[in-house]
Protein backbone atom coordinates (compact mmCIF):
# COMPACT_ATOMS: atom_id res chain seq x y z
CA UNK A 1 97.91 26.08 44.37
CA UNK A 2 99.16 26.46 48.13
CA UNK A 3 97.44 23.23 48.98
CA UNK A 4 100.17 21.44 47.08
CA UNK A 5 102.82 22.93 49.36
CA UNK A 6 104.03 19.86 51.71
CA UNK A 7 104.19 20.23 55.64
CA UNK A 8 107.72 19.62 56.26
CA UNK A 9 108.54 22.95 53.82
CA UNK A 10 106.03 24.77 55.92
CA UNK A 11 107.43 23.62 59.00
CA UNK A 12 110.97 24.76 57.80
CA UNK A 13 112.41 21.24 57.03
CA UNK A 14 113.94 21.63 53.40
CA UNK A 15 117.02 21.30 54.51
CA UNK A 16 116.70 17.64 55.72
CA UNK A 17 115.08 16.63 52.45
CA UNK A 18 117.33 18.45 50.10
CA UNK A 19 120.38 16.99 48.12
CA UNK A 20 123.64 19.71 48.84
CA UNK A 21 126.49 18.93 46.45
CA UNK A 22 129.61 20.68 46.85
CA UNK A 23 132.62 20.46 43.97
CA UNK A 24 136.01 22.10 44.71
CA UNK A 25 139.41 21.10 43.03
CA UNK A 26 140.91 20.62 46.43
CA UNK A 27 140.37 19.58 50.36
CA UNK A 28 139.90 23.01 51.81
CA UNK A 29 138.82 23.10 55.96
CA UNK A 30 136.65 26.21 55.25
CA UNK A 31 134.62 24.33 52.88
CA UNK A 32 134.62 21.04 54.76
CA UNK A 33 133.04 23.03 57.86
CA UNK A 34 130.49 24.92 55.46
CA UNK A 35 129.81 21.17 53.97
CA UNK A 36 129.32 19.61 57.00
CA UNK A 37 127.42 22.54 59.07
CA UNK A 38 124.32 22.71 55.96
CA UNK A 39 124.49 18.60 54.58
CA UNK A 40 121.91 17.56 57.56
CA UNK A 41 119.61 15.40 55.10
CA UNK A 42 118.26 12.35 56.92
CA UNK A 43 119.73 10.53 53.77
CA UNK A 44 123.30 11.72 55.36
CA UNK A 45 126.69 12.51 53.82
CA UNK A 46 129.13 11.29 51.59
CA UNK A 47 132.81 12.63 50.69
CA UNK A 48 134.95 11.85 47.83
CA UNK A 49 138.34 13.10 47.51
CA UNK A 50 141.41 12.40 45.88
CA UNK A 51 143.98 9.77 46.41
CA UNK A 52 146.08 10.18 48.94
CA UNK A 53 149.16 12.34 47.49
CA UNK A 54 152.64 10.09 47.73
CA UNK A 55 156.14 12.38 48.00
CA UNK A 56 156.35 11.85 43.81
CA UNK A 57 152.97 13.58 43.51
CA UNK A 58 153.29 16.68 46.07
CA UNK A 59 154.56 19.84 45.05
CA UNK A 60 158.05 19.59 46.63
CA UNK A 61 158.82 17.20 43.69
CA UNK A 62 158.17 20.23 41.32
CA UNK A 63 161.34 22.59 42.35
CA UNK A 64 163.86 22.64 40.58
CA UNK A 65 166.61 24.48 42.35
CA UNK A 66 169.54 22.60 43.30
CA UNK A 67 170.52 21.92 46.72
CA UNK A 68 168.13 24.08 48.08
CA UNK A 69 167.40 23.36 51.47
CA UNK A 70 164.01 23.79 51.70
CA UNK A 71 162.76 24.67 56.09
CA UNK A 72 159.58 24.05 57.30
CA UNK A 73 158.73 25.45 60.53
CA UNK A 74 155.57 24.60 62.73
CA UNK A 75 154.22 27.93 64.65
CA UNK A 76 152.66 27.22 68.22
CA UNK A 77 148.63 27.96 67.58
CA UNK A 78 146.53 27.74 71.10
CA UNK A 79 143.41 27.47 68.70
CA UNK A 80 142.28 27.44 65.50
CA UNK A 81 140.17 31.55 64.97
CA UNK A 82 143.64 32.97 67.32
CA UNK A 83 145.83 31.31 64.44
CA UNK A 84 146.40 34.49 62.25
CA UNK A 85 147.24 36.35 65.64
CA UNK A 86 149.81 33.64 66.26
CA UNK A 87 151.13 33.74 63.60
CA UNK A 88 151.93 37.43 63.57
CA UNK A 89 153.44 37.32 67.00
CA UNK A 90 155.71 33.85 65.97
CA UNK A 91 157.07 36.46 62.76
CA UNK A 92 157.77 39.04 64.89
CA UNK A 93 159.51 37.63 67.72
CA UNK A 94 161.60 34.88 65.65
CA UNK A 95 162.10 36.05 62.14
CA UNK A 96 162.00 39.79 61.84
CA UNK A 97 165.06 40.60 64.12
CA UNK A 98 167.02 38.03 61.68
CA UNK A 99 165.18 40.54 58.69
CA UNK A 100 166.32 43.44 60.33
CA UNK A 101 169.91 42.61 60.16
CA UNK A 102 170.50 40.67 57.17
CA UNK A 103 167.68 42.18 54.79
CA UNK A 104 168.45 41.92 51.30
CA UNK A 105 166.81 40.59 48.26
CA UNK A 106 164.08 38.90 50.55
CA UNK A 107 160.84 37.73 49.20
CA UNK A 108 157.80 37.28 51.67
CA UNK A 109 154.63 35.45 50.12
CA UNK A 110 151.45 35.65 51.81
CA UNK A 111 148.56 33.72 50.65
CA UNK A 112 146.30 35.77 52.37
CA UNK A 113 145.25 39.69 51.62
CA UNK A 114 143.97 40.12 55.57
CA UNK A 115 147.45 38.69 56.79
CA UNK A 116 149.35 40.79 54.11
CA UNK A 117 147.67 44.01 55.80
CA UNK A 118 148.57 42.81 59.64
CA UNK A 119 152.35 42.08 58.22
CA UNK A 120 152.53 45.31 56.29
CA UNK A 121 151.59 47.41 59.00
CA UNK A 122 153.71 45.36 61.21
CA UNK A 123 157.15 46.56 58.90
CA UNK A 124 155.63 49.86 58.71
CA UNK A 125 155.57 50.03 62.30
CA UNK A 126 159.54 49.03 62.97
CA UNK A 127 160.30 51.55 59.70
CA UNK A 128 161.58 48.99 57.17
CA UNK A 129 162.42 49.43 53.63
CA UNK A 130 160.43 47.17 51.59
CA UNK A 131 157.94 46.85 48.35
CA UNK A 132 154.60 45.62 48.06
CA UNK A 133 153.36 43.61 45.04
CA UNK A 134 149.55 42.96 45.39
CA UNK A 135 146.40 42.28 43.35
CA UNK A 136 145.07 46.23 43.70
CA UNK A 137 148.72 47.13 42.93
CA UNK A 138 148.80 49.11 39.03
CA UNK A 139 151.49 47.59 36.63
CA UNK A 140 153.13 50.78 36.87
CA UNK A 141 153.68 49.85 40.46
CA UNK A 142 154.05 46.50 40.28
CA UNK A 143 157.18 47.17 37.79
CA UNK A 144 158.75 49.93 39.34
CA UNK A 145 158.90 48.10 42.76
CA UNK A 146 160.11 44.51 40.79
CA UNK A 147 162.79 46.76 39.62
CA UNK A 148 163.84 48.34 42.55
CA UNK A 149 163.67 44.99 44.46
CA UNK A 150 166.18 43.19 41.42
CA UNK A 151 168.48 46.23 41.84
CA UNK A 152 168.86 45.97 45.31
CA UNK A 153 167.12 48.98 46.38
CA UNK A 154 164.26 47.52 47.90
CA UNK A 155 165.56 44.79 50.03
CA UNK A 156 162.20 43.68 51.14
CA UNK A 157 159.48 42.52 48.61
CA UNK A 158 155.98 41.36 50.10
CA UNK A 159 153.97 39.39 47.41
CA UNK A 160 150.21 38.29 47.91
CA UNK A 161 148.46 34.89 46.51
CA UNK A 162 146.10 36.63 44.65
CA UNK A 163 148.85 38.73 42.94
CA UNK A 164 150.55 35.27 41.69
CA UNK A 165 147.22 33.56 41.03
CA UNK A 166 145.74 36.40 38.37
CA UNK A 167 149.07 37.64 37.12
CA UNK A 168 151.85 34.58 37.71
CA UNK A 169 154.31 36.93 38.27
CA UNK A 170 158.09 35.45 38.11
CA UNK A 171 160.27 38.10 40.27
CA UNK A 172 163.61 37.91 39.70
CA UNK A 173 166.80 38.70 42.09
CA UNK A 174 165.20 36.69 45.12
CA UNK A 175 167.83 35.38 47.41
CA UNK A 176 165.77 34.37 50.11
CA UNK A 177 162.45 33.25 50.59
CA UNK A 178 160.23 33.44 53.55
CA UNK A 179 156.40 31.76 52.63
CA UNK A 180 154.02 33.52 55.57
CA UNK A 181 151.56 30.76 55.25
CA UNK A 182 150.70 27.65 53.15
CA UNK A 183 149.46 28.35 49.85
CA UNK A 184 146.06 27.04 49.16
CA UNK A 185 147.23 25.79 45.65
CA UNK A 186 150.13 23.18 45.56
CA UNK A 187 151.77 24.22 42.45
CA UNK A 188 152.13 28.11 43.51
CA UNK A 189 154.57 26.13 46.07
CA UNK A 190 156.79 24.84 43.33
CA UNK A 191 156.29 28.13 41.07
CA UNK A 192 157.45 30.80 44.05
CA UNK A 193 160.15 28.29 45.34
CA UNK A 194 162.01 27.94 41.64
CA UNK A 195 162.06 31.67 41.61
CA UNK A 196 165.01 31.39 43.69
CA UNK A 197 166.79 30.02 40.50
CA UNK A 198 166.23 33.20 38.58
CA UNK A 199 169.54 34.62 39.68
CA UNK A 200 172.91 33.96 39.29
CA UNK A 201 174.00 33.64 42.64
CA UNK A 202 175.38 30.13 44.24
CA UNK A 203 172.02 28.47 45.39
CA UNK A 204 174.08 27.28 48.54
CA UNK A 205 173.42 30.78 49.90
CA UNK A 206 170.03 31.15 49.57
CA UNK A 207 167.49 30.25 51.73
CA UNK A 208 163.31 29.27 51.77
CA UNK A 209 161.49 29.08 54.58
CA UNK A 210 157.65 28.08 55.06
CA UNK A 211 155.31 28.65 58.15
CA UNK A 212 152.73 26.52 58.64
CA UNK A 213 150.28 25.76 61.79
CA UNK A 214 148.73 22.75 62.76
CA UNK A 215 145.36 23.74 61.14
CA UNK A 216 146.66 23.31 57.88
CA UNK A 217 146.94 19.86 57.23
CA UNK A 218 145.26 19.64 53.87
CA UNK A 219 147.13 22.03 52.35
CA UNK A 220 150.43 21.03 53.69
CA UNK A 221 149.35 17.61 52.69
CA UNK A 222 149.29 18.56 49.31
CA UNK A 223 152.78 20.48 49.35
CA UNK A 224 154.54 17.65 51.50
CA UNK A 225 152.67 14.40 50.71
CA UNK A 226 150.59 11.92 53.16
CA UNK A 227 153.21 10.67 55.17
CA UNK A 228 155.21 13.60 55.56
CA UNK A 229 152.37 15.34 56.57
CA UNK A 230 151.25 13.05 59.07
CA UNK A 231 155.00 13.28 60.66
CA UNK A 232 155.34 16.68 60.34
CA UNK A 233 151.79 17.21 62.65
CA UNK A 234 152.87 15.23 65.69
CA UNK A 235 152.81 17.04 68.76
CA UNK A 236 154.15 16.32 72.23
CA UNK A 237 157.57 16.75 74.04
CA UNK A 238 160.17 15.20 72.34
CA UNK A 239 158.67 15.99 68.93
CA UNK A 240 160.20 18.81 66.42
CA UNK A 241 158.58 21.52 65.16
CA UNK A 242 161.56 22.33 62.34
CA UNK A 243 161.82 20.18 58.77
CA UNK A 244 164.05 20.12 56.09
CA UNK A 245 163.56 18.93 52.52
CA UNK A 246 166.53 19.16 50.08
CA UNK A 247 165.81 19.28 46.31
């Protein structure tokens, strides 16, 4: 029966009558601005989230390699859809010339597939040696690069967050670490940093590094803790963009 049909669907007002409920396992801003761009109801909003993560609870409290200084470094972002590009540039202009010359058993994680494809084409580009471990990658692949990476022939190993979150891979021989972005997950943190431990080199000489932009606060939240986090995001003249946790 039409008749039964109320005005305010006709007139295209569902959405201010509707209840949206939205369930994730973690803060994400992606969600957050989907959340807050379709919740209009004239009943309004309502988030609940988690407790607010202390040092004990964030991931950093996870690894378990000794003495391992751990580097966060804040990249300069002008905005928050130019961040990948910034990113990129920050890589290329601070970190790759250290890659170039000291490249060897050097792990890159990127959380992201897109920013995996603008980095690989980027090493491609200045000719390095390197292996890629990805979620389209076949075992046979996936094992002949870990291998060549352990033995030293690949110095360069690129590994994706959707490789580690549907396979958990543990790669062994990495020396140094250099995390492209946050991970959206806090325990990948803890599970790619303690790979660092599968070797039997002195821990003094290796290294993990960790880019992160100002747009990433829940995630680094969640890696860091509250108040780290909080410090860590401060902007202005005299503040510093380099951190340094020590396990």
């Amino acid at each position: 029966d039409f008749s039964r049909v109320r005005e305010y669907l006709l007139a295209g007002q569902a959405k201010h009558w509707r209840q949206l409920i939205v369930s994730t396992k973690f803060t994400d801003p992606n969600i957050v601005s989907t959340f807050k761009r379709h919740a209009v109801s004239v009943e309004g909003m309502m988030k609940v989230s988690q407790r607010v993560l202390t040092v004990d609870d964030a991931a950093l409290s996870e690894v378990l390699v000794p003495t391992l200084k751990q580097v966060f470094q804040r990249i300069p972002c002008t905005s928050f859809s130019t961040q990948g590009e910034d990113r990129l540039v920050y890589f290329e202009k601070h970190l790759l010339p250290q890659i170039q010359r000291t490249t060897t058993h050097t792990m890159i994680f990127v959380p992201s597939y897109f920013e995996f494809i603008s980095l690989r084409n980027l090493l491609l580009q200045k000719e390095l040696i390197f292996v890629s471990v990805t979620e389209y990658a076949r075992v046979s692949e996936v094992s002949r690069g870990r291998a060549r990476f352990l033995q030293g022939r690949k110095p360069l190993l690129l590994y994706t967050g959707r490789a580690h979150y549907y396979n958990r891979h543990v790669i062994k021989g990495v020396q140094h670490l250099i995390m492209y972005g946050l991970p959206e997950h806090p325990e990948f943190y803890s599970e790619i940093v303690n790979m660092i431990g599968n070797n039997d080199n002195d821990t003094a000489m290796n290294s993990c590094l960790t880019l992160f932009s100002p747009y990433e606060a829940h995630a680094l939240e969640r890696i860091c803790g509250k108040s780290n986090c909080q410090r860590m995001l401060q902007k202005g003249k005299d503040k510093k963009s380099t951190f340094i946790f020590i396990s």
